[in-house]
C-alpha atoms as a PDB file:
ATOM      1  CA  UNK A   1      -9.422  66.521  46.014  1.00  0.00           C
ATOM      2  CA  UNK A   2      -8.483  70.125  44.303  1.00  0.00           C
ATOM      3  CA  UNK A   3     -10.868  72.541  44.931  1.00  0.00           C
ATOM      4  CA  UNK A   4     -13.217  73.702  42.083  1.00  0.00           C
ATOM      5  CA  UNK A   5     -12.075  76.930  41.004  1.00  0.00           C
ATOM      6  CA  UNK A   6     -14.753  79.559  39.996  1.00  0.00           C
ATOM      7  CA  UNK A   7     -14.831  80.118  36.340  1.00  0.00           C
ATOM      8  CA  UNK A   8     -13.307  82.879  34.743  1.00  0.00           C
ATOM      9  CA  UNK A   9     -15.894  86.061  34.246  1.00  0.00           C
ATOM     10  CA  UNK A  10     -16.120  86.830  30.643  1.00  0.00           C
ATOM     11  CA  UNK A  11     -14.169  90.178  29.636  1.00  0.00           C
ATOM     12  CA  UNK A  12     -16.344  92.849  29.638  1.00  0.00           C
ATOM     13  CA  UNK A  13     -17.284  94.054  26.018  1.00  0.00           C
ATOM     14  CA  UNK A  14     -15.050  96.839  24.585  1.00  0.00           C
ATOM     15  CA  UNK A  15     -18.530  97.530  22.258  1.00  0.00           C
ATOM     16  CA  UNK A  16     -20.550 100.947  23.538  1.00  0.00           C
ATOM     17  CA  UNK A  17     -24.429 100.257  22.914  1.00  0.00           C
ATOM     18  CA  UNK A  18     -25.975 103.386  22.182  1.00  0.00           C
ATOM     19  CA  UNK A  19     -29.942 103.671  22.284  1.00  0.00           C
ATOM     20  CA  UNK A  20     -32.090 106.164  20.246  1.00  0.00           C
ATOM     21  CA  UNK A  21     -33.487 107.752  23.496  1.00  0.00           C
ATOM     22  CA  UNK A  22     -30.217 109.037  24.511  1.00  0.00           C
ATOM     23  CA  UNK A  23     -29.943 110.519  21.349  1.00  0.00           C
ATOM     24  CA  UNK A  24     -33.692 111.584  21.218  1.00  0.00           C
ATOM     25  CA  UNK A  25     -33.832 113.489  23.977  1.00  0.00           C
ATOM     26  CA  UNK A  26     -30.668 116.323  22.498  1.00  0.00           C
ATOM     27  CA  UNK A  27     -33.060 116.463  19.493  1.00  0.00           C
ATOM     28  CA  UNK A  28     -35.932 117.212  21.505  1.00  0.00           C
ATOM     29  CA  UNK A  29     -34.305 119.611  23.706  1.00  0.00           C
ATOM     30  CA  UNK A  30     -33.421 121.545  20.414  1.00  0.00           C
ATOM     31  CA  UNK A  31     -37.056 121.094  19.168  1.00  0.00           C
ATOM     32  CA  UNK A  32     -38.382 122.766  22.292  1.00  0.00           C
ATOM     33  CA  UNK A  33     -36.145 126.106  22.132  1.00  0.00           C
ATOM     34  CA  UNK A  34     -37.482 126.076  18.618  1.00  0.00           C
ATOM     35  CA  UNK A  35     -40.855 125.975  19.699  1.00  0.00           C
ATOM     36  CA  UNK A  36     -40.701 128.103  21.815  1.00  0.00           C
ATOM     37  CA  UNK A  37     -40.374 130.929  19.080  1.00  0.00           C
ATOM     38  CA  UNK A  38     -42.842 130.360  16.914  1.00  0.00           C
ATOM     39  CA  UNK A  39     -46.224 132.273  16.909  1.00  0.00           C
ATOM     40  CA  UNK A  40     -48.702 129.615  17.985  1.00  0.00           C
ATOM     41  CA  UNK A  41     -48.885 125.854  18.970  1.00  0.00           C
ATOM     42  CA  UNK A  42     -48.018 123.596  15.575  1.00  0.00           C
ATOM     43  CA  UNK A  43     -50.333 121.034  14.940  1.00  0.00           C
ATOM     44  CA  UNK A  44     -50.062 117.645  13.089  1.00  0.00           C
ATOM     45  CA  UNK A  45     -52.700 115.502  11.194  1.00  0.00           C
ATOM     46  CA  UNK A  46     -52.042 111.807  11.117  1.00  0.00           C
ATOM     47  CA  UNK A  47     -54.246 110.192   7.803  1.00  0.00           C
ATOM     48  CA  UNK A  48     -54.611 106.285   8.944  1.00  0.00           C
ATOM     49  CA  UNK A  49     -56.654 104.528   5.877  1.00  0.00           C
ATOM     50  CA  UNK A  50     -55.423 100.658   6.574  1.00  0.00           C
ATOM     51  CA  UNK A  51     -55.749  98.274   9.015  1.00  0.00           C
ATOM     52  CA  UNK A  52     -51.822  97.582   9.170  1.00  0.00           C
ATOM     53  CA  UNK A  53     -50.788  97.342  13.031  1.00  0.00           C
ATOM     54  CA  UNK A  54     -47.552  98.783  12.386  1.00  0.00           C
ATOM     55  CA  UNK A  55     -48.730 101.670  10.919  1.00  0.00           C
ATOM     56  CA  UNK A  56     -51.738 101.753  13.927  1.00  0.00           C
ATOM     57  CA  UNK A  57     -48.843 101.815  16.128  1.00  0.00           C
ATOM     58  CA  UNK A  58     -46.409 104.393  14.653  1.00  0.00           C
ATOM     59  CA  UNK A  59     -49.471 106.670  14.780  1.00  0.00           C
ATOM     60  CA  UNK A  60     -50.340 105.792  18.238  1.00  0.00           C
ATOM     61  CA  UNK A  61     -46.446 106.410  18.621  1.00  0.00           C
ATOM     62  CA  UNK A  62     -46.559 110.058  17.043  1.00  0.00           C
ATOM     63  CA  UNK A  63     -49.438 111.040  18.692  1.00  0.00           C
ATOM     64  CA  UNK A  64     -48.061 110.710  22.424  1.00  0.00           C
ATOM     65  CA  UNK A  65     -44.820 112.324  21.466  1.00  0.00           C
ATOM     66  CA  UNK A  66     -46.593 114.790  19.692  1.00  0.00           C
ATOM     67  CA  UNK A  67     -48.759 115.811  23.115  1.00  0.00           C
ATOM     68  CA  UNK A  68     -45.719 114.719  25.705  1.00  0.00           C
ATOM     69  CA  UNK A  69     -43.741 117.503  23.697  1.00  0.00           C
ATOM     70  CA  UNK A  70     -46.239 120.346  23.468  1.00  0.00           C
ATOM     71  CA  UNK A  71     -48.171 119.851  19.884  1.00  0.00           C
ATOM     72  CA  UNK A  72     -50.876 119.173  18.902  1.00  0.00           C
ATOM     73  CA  UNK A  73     -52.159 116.176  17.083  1.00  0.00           C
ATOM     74  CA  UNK A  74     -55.146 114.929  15.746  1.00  0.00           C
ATOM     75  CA  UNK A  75     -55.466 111.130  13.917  1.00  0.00           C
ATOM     76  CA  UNK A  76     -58.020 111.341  10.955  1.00  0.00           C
ATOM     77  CA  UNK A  77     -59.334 107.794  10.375  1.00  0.00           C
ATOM     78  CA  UNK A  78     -60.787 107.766   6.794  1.00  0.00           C
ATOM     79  CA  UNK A  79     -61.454 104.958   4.361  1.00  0.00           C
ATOM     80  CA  UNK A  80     -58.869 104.537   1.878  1.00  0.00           C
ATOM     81  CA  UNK A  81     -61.495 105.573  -1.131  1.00  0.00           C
ATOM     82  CA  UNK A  82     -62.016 108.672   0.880  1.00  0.00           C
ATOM     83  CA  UNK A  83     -57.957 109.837   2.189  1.00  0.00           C
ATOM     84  CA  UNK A  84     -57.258 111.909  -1.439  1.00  0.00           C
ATOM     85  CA  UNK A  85     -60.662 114.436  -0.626  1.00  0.00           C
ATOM     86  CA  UNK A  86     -59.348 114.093   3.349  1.00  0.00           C
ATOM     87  CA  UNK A  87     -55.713 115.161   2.248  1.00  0.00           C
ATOM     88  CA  UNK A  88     -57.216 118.008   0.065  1.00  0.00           C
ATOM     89  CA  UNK A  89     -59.208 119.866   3.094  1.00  0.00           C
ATOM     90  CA  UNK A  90     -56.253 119.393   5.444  1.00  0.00           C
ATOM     91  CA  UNK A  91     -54.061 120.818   2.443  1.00  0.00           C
ATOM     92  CA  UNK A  92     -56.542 123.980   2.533  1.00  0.00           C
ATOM     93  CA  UNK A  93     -56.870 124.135   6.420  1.00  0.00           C
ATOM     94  CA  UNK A  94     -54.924 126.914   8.003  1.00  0.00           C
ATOM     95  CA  UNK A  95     -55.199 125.266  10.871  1.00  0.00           C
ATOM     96  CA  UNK A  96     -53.173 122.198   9.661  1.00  0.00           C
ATOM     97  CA  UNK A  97     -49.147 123.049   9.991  1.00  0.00           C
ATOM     98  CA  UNK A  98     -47.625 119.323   9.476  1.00  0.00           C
ATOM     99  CA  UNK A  99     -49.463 116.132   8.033  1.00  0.00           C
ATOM    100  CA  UNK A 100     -48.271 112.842   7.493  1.00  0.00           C
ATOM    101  CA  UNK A 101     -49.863 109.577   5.920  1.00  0.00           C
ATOM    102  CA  UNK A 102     -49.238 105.704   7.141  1.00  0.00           C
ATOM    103  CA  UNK A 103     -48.790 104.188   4.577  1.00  0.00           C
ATOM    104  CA  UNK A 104     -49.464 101.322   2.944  1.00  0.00           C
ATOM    105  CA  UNK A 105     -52.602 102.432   2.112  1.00  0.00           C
ATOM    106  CA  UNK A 106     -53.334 100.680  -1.773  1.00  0.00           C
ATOM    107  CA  UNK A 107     -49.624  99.491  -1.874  1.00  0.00           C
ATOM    108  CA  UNK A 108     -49.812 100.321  -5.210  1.00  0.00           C
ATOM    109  CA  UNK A 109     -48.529 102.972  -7.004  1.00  0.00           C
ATOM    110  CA  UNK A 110     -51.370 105.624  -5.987  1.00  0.00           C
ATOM    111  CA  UNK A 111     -49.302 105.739  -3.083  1.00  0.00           C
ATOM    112  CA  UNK A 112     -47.141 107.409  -4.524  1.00  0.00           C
ATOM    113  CA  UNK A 113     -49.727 109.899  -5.661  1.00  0.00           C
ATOM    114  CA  UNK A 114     -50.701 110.361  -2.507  1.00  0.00           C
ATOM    115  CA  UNK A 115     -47.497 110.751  -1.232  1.00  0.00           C
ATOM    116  CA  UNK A 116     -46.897 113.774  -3.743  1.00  0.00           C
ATOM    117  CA  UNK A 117     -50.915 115.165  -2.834  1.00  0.00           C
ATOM    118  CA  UNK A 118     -49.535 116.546   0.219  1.00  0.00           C
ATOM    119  CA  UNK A 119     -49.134 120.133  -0.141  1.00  0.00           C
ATOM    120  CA  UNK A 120     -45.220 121.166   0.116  1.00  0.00           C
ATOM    121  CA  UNK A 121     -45.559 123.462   2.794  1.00  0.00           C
ATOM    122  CA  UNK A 122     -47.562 120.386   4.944  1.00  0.00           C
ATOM    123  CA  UNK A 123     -44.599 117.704   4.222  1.00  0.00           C
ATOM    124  CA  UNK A 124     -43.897 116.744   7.641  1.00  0.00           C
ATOM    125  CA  UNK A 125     -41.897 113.926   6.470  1.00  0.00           C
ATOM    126  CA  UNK A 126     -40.027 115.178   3.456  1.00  0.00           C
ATOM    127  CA  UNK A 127     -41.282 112.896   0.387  1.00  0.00           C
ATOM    128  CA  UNK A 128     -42.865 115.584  -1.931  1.00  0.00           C
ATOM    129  CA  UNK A 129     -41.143 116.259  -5.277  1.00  0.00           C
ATOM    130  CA  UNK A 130     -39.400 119.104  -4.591  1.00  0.00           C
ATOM    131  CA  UNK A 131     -37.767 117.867  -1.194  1.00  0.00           C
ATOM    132  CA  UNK A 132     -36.516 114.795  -3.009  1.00  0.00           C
ATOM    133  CA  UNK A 133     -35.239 116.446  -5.971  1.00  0.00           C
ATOM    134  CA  UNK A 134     -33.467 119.086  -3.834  1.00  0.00           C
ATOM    135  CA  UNK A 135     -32.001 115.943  -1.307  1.00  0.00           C
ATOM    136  CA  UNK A 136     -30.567 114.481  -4.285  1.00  0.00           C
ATOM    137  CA  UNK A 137     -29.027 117.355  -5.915  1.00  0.00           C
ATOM    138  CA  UNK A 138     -27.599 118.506  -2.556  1.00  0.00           C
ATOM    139  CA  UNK A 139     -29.088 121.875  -2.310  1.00  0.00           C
ATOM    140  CA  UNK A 140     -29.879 122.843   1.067  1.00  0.00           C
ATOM    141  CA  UNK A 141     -32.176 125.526   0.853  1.00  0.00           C
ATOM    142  CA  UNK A 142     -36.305 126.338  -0.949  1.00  0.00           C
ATOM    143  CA  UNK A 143     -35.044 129.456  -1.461  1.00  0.00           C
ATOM    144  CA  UNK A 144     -31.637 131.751  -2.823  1.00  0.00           C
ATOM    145  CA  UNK A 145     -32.005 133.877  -0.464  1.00  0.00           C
ATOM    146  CA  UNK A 146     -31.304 131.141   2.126  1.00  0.00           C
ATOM    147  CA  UNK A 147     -33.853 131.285   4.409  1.00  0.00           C
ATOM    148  CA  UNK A 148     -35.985 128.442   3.826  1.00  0.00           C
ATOM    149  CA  UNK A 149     -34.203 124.754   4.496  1.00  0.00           C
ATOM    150  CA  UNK A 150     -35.092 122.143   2.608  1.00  0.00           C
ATOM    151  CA  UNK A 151     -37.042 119.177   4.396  1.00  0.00           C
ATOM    152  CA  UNK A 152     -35.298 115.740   4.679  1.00  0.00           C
ATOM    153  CA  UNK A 153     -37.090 112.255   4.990  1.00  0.00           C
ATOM    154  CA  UNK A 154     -37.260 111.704   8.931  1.00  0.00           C
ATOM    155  CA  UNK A 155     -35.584 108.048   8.963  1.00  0.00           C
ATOM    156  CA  UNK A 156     -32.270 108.571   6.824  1.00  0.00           C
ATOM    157  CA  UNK A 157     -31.916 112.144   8.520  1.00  0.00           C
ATOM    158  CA  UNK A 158     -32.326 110.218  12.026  1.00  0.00           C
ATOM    159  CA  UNK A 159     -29.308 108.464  10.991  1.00  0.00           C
ATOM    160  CA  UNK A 160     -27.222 110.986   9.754  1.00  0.00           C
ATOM    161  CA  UNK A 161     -28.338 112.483  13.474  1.00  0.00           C
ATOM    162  CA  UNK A 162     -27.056 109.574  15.143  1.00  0.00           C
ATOM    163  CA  UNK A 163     -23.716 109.737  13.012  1.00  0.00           C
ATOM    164  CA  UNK A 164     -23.062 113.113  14.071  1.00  0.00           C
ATOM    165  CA  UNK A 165     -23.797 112.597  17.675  1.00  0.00           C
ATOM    166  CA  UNK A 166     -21.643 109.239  17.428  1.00  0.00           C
ATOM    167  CA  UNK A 167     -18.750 111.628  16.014  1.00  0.00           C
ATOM    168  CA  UNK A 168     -18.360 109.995  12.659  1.00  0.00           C
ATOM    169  CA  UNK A 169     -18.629 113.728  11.415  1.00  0.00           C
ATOM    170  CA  UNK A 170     -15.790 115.426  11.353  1.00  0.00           C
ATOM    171  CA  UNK A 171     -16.518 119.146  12.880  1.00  0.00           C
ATOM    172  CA  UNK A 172     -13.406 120.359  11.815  1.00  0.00           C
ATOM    173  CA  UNK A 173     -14.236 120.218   8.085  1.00  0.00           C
ATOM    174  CA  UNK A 174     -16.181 122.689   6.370  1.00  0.00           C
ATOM    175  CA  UNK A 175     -19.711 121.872   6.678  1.00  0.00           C
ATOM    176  CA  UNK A 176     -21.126 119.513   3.959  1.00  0.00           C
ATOM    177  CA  UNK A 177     -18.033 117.520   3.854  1.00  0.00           C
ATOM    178  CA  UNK A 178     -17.865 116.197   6.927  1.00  0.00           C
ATOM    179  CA  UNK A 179     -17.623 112.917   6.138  1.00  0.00           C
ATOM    180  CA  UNK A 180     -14.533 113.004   4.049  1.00  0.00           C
ATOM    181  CA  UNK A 181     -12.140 110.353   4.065  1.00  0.00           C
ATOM    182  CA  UNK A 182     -15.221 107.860   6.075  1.00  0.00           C
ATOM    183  CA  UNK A 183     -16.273 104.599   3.805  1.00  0.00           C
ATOM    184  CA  UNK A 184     -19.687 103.428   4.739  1.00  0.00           C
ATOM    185  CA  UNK A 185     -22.351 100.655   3.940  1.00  0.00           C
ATOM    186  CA  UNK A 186     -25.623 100.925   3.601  1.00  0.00           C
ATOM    187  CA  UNK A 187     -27.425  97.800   3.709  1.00  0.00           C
ATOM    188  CA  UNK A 188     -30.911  98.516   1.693  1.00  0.00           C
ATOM    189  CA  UNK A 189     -31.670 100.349  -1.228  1.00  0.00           C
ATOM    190  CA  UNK A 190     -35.106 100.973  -0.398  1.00  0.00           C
ATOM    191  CA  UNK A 191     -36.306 104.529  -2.217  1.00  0.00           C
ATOM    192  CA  UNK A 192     -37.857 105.600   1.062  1.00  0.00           C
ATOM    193  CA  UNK A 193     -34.766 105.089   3.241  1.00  0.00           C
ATOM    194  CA  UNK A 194     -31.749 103.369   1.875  1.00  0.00           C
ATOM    195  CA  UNK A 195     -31.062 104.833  -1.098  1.00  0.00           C
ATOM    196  CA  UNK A 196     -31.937 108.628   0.128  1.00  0.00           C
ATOM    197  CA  UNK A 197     -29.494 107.404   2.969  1.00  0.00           C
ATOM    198  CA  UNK A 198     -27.012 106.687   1.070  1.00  0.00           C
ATOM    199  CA  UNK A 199     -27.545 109.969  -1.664  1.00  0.00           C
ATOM    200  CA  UNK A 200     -26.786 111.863   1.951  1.00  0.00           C
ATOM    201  CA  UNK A 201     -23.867 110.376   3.118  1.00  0.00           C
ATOM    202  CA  UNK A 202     -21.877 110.765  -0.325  1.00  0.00           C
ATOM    203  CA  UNK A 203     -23.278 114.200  -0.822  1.00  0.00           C
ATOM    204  CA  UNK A 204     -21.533 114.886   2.496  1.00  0.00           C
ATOM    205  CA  UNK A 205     -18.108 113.555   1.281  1.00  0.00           C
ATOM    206  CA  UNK A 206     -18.389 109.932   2.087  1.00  0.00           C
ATOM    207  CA  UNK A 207     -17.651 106.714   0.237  1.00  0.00           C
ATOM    208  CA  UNK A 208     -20.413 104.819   0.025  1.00  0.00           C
ATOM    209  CA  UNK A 209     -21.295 101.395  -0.535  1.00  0.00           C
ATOM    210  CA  UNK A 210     -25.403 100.826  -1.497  1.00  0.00           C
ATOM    211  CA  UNK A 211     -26.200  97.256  -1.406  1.00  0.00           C
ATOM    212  CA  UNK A 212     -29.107  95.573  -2.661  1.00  0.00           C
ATOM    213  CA  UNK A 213     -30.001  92.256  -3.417  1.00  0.00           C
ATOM    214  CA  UNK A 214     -29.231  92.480  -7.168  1.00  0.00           C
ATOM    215  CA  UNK A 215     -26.150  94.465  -6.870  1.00  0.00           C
ATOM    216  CA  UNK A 216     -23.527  97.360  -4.969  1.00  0.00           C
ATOM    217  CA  UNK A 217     -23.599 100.542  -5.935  1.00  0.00           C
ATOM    218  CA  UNK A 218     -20.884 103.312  -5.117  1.00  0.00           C
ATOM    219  CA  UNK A 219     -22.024 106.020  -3.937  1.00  0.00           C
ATOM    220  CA  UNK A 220     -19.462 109.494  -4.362  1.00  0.00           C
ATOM    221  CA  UNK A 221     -18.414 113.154  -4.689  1.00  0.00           C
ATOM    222  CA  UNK A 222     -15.770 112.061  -6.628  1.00  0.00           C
ATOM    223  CA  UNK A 223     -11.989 112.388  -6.391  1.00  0.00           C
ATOM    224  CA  UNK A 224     -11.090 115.276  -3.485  1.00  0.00           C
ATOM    225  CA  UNK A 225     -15.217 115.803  -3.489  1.00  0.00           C
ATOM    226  CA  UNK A 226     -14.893 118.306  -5.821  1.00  0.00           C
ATOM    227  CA  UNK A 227     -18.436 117.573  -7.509  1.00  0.00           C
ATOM    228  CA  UNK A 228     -21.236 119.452  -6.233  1.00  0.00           C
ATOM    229  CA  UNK A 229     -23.265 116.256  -5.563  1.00  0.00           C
ATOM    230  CA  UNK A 230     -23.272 112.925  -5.772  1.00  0.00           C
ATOM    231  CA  UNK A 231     -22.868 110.646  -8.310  1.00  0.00           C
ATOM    232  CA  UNK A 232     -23.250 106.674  -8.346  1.00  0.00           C
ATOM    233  CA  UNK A 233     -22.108 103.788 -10.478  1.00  0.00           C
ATOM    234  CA  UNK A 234     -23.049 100.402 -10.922  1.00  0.00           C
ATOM    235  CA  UNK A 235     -19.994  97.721  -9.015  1.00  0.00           C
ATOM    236  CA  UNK A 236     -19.122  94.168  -9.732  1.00  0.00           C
ATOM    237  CA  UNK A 237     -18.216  94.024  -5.929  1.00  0.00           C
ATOM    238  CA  UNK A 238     -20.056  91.568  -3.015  1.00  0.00           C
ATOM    239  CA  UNK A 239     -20.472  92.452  -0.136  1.00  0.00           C
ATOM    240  CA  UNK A 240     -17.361  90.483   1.590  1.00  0.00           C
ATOM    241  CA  UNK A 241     -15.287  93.420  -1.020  1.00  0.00           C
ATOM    242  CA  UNK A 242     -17.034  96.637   0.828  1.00  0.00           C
ATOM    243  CA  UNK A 243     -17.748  95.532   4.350  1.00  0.00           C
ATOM    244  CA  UNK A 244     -14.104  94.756   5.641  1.00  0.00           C
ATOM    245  CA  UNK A 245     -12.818  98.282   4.556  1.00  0.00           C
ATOM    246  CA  UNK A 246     -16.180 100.061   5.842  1.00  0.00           C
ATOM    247  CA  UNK A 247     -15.988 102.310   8.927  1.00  0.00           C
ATOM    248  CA  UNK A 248     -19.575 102.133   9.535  1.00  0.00           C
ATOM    249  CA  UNK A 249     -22.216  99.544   8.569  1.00  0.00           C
ATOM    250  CA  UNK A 250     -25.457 100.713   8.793  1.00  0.00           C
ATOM    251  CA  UNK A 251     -28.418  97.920   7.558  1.00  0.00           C
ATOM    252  CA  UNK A 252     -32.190  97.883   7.241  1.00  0.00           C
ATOM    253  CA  UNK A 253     -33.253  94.719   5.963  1.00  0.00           C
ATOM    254  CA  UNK A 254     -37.026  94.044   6.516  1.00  0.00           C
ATOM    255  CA  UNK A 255     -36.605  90.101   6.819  1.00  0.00           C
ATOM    256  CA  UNK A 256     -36.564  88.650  10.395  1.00  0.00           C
ATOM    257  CA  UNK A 257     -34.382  85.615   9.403  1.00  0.00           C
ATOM    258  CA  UNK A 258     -31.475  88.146   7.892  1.00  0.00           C
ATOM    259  CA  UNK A 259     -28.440  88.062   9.609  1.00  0.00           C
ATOM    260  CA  UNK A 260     -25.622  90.370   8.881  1.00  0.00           C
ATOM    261  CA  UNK A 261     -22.537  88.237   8.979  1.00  0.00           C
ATOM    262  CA  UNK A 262     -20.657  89.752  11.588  1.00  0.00           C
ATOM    263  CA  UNK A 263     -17.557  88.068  10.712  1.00  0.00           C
ATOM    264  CA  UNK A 264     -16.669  90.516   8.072  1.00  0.00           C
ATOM    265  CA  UNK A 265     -16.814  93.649   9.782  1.00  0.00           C
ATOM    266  CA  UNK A 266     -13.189  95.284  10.406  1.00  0.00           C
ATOM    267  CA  UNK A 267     -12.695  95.211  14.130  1.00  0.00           C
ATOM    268  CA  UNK A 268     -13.988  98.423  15.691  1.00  0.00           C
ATOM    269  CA  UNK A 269     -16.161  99.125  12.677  1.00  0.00           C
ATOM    270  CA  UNK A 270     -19.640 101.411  13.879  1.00  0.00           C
ATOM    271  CA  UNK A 271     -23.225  99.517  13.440  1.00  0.00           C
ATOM    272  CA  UNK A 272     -26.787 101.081  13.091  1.00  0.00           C
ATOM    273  CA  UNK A 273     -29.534  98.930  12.353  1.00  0.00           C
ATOM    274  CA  UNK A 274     -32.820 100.894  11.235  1.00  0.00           C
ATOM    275  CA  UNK A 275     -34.611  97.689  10.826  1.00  0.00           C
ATOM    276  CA  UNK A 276     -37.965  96.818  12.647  1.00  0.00           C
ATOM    277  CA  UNK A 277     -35.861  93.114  12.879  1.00  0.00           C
ATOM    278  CA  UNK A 278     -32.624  93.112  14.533  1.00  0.00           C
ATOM    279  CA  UNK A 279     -30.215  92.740  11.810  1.00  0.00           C
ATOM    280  CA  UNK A 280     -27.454  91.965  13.790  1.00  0.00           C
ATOM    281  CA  UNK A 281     -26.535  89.113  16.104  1.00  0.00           C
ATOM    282  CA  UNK A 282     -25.343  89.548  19.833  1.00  0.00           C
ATOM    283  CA  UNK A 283     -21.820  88.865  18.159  1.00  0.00           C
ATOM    284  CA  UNK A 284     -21.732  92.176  16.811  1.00  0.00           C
ATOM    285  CA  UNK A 285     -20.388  93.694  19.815  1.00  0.00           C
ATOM    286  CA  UNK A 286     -17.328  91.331  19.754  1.00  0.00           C
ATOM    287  CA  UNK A 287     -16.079  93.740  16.694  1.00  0.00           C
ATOM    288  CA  UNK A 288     -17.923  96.640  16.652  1.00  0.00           C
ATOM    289  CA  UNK A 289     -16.911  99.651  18.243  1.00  0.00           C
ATOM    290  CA  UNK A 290     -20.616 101.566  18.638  1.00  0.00           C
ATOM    291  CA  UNK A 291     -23.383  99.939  18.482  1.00  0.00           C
ATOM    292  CA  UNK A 292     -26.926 101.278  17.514  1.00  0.00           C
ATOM    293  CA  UNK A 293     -29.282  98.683  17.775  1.00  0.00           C
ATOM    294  CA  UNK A 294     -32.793 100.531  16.699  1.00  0.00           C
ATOM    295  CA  UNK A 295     -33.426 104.314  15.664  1.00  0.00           C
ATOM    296  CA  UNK A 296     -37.193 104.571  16.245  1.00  0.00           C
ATOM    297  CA  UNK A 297     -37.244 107.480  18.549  1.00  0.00           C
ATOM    298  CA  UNK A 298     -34.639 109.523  16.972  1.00  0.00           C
ATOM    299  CA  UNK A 299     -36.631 109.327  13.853  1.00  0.00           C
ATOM    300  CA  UNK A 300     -39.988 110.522  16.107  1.00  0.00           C
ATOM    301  CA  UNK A 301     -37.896 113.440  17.076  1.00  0.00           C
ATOM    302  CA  UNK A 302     -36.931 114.563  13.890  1.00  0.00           C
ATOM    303  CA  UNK A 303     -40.313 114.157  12.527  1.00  0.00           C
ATOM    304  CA  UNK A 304     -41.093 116.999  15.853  1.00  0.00           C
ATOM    305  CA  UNK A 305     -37.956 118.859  13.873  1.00  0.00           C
ATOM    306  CA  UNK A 306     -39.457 119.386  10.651  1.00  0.00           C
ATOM    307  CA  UNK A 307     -43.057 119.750  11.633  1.00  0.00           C
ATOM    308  CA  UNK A 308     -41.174 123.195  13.571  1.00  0.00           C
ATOM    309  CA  UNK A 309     -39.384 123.919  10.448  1.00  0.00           C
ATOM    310  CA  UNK A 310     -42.121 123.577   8.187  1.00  0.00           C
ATOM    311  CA  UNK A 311     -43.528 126.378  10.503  1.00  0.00           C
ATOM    312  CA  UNK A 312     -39.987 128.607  10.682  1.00  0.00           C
ATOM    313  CA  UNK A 313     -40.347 128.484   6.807  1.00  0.00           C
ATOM    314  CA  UNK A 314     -44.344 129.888   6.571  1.00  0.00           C
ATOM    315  CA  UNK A 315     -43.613 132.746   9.163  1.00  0.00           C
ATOM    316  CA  UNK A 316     -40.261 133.220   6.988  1.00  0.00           C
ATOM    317  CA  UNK A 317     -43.023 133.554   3.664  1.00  0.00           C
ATOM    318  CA  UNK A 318     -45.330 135.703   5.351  1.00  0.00           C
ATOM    319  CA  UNK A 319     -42.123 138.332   6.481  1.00  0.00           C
END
């Protein structure tokens, strides 16, 4: 009788999984050399008005990496009829540097007045007004003297983090077109991640592909990037038109029985998922180069970022 012959062990993947701690922890290191020049110990107010567990635990989640990296943080539990009199005091408190709300709170639209309540200068995540309309319009800075950066929305600047550290960003271009010549697809059109997401990407000379369960929307600088910012159009296209051409695919569907279908990514294409669900399939790293499977704690760090650079800009107003 032939002998049984061991089978075959499977090739290893040619797919690099990156996690968001490995990115983190650069982003931290940065935060810390910031801290380390500023004039006193920042401190960050969480406002928790619902009884959502997510939103218990990404305040549970701020708070230790707010005290494990050398803030300080208090969580003010209010009742939701209460929050806009508890956002005014903490707008009025000295003592406040950074504050942040978990939302849902109505999930109505008086979030989004309370969303704009916050004062400016107290933004820690970048959703007032005047942050948004600057994002969108690509300028960079509060002030023309250049002193004062604008703040960016935590999760679609953790990606553009994770891009850069990736090396989808070309350092050899000037800065602010670094992304020249890259197509990408961003799966969600969300206004509080997707479509800031993909305002940032084209505004930094990518292609971009927005889709959305209606429709795609293309996302550009124009020919050569000549235009200042972005602009975007309306597409006949499906998704099987953008996603085989795409260099990176980056999704955040909120739906835990969505699937990306992995079959149309070009091989070697790059894949982020900023989902809570995983987006993407094990079969993703059978054609993906890079491989990103959650962003959570690169989006903590540079939440740690702008609560220092709210700071940087009031000592740069009191000069």
């Amino acid at each position: 009788m032939a002998a049984v012959q061991p089978a075959a062990a499977p090739a290893p993947s040619s797919c690099k999984v990156v996690l968001a701690g490995t990115i983190a922890k650069g982003l931290l290191d940065e935060v810390q050399t910031s801290l380390k020049a500023l004039q006193h110990k920042p401190k960050l107010v969480g406002f928790l008005a619902n009884s959502d567990p997510a939103a218990r635990m990404y305040a549970d989640w701020t708070g230790k990496s707010c005290i494990e990296n050398g803030f300080d943080f208090e969580l003010r539990e209010v009742d939701k009829e209460e929050l806009e009199e508890a956002v005014l005091a903490a707008n009025a408190d000295k003592a406040v540097d950074g504050a942040i709300i978990y939302f849902p709170v109505f999930g109505t639209r008086q979030d989004q007045y309370l969303q704009q309540l916050l004062d400016i200068t107290k933004d820690v995540e970048g959703l007032s007004h005047k942050y948004i309309f600057n994002m969108y319009q690509n300028n960079r800075f509060l002030d023309d003297a250049k002193t004062q950066k604008s703040i960016l929305p935590c999760t679609p600047l953790a990606v553009i983090k994770i891009l850069e550290y990736i090396g989808v960003y070309n350092s050899i271009l000037p800065y602010g077109n670094r992304l020249f010549g890259r197509t990408i697809t961003v799966v969600n059109r969300s206004e509080i991640v997707g479509r800031p997401l993909a305002a940032l990407l084209a505004n930094d000379g990518a292609s971009v592909y927005s889709a959305d369960i209606d429709n795609i929307q293309h996302y550009t600088r124009g020919e050569g990037i000549k235009m200042h910012r972005h602009h975007s159009v309306d597409t006949d296209l499906k998704i099987e038109d953008v996603v085989p051409k795409s260099d990176v695919v980056i999704t955040g569907v909120p739906t835990k029985n969505y699937k990306f279908p992995i079959e149309l990514l070009k091989d070697g294409a790059i894949c982020i998922n900023f989902s809570s669900e995983k987006n993407f399939d094990i079969s993703v790293k059978d054609k993906a180069s890079i491989y990103v499977p959650a962003i959570g704690k690169v989006t903590i760090a540079i939440l740690l970022r702008n609560l220092v650079r709210l700071c940087q800009n009031r000592e740069q107003i009191s000069k």
